[in-house]
N, C-alpha and C. Protein backbone atom coordinates (compact mmCIF):
# COMPACT_ATOMS: atom_id res chain seq x y z
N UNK A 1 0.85 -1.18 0.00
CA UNK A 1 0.00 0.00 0.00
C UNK A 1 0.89 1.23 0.00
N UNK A 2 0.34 2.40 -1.12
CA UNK A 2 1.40 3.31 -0.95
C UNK A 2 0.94 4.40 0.74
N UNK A 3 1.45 5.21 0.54
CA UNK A 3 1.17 6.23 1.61
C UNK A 3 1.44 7.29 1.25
N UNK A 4 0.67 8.03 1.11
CA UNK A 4 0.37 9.64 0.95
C UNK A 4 0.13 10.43 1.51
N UNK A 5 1.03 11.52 1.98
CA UNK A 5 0.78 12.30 3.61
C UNK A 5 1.04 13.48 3.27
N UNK A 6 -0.10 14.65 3.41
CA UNK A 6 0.67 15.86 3.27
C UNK A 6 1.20 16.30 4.46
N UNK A 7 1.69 17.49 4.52
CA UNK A 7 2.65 17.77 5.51
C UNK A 7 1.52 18.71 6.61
N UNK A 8 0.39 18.74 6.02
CA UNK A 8 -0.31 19.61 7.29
C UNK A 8 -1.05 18.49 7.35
N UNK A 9 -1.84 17.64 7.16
CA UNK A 9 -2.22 16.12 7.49
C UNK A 9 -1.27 15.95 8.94
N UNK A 10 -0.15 15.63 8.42
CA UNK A 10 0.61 14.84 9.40
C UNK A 10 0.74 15.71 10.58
N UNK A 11 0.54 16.96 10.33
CA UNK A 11 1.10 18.05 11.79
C UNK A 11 0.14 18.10 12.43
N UNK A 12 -1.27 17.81 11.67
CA UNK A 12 -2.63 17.82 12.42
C UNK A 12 -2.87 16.45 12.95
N UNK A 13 -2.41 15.67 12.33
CA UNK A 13 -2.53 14.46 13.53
C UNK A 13 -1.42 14.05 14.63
N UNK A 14 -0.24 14.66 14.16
CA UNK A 14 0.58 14.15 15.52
C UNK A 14 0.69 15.07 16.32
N UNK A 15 -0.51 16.22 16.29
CA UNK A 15 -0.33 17.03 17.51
C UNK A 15 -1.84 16.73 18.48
N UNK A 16 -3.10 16.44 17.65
CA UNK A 16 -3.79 15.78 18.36
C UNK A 16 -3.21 14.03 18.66
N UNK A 17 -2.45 12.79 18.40
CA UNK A 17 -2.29 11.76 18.57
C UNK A 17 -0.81 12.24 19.95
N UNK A 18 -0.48 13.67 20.35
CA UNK A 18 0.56 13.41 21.26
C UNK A 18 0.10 14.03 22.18
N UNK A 19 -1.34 14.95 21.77
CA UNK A 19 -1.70 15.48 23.10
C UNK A 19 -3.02 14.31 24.06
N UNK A 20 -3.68 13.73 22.93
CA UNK A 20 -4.37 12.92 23.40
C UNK A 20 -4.17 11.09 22.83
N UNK A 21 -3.34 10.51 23.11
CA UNK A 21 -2.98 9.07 22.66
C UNK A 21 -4.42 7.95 22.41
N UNK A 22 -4.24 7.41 21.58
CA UNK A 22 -5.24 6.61 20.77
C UNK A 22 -5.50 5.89 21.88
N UNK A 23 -6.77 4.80 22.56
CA UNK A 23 -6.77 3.72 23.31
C UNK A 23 -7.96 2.62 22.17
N UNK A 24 -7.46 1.74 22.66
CA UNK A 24 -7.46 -0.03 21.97
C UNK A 24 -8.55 -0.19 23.03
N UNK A 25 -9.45 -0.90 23.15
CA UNK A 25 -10.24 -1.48 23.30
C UNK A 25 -10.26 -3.02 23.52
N UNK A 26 -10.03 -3.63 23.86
CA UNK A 26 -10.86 -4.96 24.31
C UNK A 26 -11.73 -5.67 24.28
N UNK A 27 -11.92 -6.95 23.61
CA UNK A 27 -13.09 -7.76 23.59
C UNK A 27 -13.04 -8.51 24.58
N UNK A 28 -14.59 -9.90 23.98
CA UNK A 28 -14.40 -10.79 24.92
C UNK A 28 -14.26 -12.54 23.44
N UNK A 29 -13.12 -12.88 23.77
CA UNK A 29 -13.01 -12.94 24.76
C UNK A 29 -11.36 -12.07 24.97
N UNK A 30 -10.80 -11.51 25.95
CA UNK A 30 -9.82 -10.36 25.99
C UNK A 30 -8.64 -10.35 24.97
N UNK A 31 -8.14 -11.55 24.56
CA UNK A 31 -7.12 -11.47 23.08
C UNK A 31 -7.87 -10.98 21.73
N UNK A 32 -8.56 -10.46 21.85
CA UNK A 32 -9.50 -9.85 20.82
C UNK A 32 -9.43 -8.25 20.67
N UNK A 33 -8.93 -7.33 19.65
CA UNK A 33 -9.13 -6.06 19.74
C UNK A 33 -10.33 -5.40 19.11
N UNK A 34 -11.47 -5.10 19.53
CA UNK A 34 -12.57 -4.60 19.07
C UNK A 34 -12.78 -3.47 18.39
N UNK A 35 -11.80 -1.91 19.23
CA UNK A 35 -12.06 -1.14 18.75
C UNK A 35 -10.83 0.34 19.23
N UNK A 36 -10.82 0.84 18.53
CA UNK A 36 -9.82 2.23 18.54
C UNK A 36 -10.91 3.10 18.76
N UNK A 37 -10.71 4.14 20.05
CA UNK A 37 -10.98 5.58 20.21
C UNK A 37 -9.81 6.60 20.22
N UNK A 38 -9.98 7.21 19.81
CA UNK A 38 -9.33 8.66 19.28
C UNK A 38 -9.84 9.68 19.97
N UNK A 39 -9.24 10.22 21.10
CA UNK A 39 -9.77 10.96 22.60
C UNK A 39 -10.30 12.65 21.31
N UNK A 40 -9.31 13.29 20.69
CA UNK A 40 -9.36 14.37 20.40
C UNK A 40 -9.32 14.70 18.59
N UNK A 41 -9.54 13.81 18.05
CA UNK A 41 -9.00 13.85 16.67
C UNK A 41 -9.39 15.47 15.88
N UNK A 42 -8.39 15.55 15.20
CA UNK A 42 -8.39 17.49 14.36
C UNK A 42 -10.27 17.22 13.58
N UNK A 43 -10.31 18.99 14.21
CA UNK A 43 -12.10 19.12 13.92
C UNK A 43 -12.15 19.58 12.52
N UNK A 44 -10.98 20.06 11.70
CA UNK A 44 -10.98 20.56 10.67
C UNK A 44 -11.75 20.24 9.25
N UNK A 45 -12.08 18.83 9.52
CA UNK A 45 -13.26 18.11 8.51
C UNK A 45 -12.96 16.67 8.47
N UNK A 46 -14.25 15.91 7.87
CA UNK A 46 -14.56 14.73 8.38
C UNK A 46 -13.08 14.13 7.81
N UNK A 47 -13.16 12.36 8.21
CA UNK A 47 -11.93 12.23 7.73
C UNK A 47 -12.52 10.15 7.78
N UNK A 48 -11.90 9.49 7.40
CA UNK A 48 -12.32 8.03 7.16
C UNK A 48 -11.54 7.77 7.58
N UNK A 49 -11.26 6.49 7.53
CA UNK A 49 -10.10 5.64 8.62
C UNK A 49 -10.12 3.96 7.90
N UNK A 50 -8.75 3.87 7.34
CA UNK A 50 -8.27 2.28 6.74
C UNK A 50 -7.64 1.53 7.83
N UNK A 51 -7.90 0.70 7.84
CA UNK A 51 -7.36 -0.25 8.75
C UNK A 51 -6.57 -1.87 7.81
N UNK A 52 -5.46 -1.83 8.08
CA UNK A 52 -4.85 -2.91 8.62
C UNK A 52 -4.28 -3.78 9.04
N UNK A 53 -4.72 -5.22 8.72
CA UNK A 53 -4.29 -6.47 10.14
C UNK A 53 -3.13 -6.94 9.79
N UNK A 54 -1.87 -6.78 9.84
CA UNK A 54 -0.95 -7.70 9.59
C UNK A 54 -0.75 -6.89 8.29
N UNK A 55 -0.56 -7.66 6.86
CA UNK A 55 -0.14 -7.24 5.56
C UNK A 55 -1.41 -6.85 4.85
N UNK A 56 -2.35 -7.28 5.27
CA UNK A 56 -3.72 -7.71 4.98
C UNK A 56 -4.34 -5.82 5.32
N UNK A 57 -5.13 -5.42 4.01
CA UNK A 57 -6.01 -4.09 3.87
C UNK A 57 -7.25 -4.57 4.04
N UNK A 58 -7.84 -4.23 5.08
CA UNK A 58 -8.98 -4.56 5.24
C UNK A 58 -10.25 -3.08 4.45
N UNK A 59 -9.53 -2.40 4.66
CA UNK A 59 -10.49 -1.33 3.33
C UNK A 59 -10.18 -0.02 4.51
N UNK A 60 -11.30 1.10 3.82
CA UNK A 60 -11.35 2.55 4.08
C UNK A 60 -12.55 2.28 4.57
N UNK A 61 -13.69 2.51 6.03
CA UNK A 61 -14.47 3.12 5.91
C UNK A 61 -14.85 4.62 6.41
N UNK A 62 -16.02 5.29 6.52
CA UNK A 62 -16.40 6.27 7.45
C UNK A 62 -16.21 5.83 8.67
N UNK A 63 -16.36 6.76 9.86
CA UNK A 63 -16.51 6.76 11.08
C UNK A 63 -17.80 7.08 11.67
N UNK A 64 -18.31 6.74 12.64
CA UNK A 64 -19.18 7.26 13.15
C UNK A 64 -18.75 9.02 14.03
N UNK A 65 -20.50 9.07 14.12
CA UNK A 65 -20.45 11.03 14.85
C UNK A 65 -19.56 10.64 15.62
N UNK A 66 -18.57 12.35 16.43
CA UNK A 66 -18.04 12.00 17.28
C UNK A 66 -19.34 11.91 18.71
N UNK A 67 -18.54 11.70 20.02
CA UNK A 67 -18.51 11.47 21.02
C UNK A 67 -19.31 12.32 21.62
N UNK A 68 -20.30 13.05 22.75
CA UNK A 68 -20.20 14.39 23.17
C UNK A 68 -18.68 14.65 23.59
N UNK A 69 -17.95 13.93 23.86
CA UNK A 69 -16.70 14.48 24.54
C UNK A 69 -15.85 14.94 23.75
N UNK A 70 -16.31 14.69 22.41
CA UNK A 70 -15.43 14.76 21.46
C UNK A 70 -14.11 13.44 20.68
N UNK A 71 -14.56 12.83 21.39
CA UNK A 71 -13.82 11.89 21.05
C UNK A 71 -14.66 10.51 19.86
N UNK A 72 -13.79 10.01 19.30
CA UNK A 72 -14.30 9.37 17.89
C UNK A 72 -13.63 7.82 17.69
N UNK A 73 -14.56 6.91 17.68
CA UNK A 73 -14.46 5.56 17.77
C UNK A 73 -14.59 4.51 16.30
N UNK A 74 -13.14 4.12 16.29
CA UNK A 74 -13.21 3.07 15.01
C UNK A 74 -13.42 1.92 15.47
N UNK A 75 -14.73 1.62 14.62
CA UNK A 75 -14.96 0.10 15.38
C UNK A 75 -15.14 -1.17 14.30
N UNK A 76 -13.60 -1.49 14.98
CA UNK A 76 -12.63 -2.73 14.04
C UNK A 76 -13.49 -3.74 13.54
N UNK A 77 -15.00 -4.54 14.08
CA UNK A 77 -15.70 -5.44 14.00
C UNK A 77 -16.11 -5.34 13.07
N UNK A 78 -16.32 -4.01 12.12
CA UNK A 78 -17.03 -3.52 10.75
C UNK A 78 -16.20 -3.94 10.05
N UNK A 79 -14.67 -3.46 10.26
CA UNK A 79 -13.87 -4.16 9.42
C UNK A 79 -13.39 -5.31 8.72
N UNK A 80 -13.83 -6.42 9.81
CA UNK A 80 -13.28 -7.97 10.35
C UNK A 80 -14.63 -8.56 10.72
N UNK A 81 -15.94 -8.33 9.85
CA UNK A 81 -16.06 -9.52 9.16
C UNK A 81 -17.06 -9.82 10.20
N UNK A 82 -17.13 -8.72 11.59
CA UNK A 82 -18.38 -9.08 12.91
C UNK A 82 -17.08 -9.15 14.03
N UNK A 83 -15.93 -9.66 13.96
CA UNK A 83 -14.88 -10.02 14.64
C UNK A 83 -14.11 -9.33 15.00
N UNK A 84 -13.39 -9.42 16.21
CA UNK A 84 -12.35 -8.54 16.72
C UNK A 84 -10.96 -8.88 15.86
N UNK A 85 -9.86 -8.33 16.23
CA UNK A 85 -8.85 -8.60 15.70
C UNK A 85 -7.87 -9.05 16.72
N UNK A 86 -7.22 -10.82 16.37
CA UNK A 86 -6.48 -11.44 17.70
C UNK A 86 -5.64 -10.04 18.22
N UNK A 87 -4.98 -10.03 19.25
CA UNK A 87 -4.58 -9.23 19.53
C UNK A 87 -2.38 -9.28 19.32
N UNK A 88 -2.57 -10.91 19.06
CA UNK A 88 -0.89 -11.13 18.66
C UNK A 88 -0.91 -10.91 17.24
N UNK A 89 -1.80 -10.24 16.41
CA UNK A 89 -1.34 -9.56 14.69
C UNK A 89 -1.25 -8.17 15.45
N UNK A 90 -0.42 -7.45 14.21
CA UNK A 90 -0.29 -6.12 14.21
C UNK A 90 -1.48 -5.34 13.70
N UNK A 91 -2.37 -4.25 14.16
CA UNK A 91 -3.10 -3.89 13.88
C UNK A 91 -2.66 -1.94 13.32
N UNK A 92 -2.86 -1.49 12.67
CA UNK A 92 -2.48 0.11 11.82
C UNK A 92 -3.63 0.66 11.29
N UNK A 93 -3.64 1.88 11.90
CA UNK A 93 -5.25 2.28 11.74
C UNK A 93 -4.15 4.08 10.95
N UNK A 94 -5.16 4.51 10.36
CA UNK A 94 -4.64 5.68 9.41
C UNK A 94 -6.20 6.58 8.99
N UNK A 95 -5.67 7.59 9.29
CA UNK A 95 -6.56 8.60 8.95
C UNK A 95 -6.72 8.98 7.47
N UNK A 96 -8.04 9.16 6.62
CA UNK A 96 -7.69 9.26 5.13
C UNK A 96 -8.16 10.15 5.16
N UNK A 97 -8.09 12.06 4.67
CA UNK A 97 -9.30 12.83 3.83
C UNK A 97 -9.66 12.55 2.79
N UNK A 98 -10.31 13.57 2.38
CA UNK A 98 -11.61 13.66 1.12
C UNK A 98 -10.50 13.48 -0.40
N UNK A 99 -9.06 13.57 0.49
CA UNK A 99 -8.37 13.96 -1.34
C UNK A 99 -7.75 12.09 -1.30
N UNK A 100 -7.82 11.65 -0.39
CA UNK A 100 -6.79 10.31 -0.25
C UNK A 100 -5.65 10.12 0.12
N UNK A 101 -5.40 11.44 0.70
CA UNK A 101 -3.67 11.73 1.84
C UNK A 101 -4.46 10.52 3.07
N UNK A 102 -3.11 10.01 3.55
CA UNK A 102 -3.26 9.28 4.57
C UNK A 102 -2.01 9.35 5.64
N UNK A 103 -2.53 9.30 7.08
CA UNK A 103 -2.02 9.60 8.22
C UNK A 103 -1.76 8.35 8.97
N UNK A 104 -0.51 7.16 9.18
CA UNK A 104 -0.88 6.43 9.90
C UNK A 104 -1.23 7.26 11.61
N UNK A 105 -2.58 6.76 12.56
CA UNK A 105 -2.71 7.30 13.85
C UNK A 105 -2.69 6.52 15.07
N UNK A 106 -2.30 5.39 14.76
CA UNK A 106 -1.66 4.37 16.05
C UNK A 106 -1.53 3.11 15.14
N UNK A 107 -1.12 2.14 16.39
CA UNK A 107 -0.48 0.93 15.62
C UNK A 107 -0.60 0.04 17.03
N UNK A 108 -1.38 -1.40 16.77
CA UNK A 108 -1.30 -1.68 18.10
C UNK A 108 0.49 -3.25 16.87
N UNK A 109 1.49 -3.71 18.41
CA UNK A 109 2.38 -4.08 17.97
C UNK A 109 2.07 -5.51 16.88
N UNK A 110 1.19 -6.02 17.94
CA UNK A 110 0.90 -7.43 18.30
C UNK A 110 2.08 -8.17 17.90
N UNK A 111 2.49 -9.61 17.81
CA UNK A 111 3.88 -10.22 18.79
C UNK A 111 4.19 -11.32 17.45
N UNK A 112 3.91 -10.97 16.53
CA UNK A 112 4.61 -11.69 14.83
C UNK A 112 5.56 -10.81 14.15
């Protein structure tokens, strides 16, 4: 997959991803990753989110509204099919806009 990042993309996400850090989510049963919230993500306009597992592109979709708190939840199960994602693959979640610049915005390691 290529990667395409402009340079205000990237300044707008690693200043919301260092002031407020991504959290992973948990299934059941707990080696399962369900879902990414994004405490503060840039309000500047909507934005989609690709995810994925290992080598494997699981696609681009929308996100849901944010949060009242403001905060905005990718939820991996849309991605995977009803399913969480084991939690020993690597999981890479990336912010896309409207033009197709993309931001990776966390990365969980998992242990392959």
């Amino acid at each position: 997959m290529e990667q395409f990042s402009s340079i205000s993309l990237e300044q707008k996400w690693r200043t919301a991803i260092l002031s407020s850090p991504p959290r992973w989510t948990r299934g059941n049963p707990k080696s399962y990753i369900n879902s990414l919230t994004i405490p503060k993500p840039p309000t500047d306009k909507p934005y989609s989110y690709r995810v994925m597992k290992g080598d494997e592109d699981l696609g681009i979709r929308p996100t849901y509204e944010r949060d009242p708190d403001g905060s905005q939840r990718v939820n991996l199960l849309e991605y995977h099919r009803g399913y969480g994602i084991p939690d020993r693959i690597r999981i890479q979640v990336y912010a896309v806009d409207e033009v197709g610049s993309t931001e990776m915005i966390a990365e969980w390691p998992g242990n392959n």
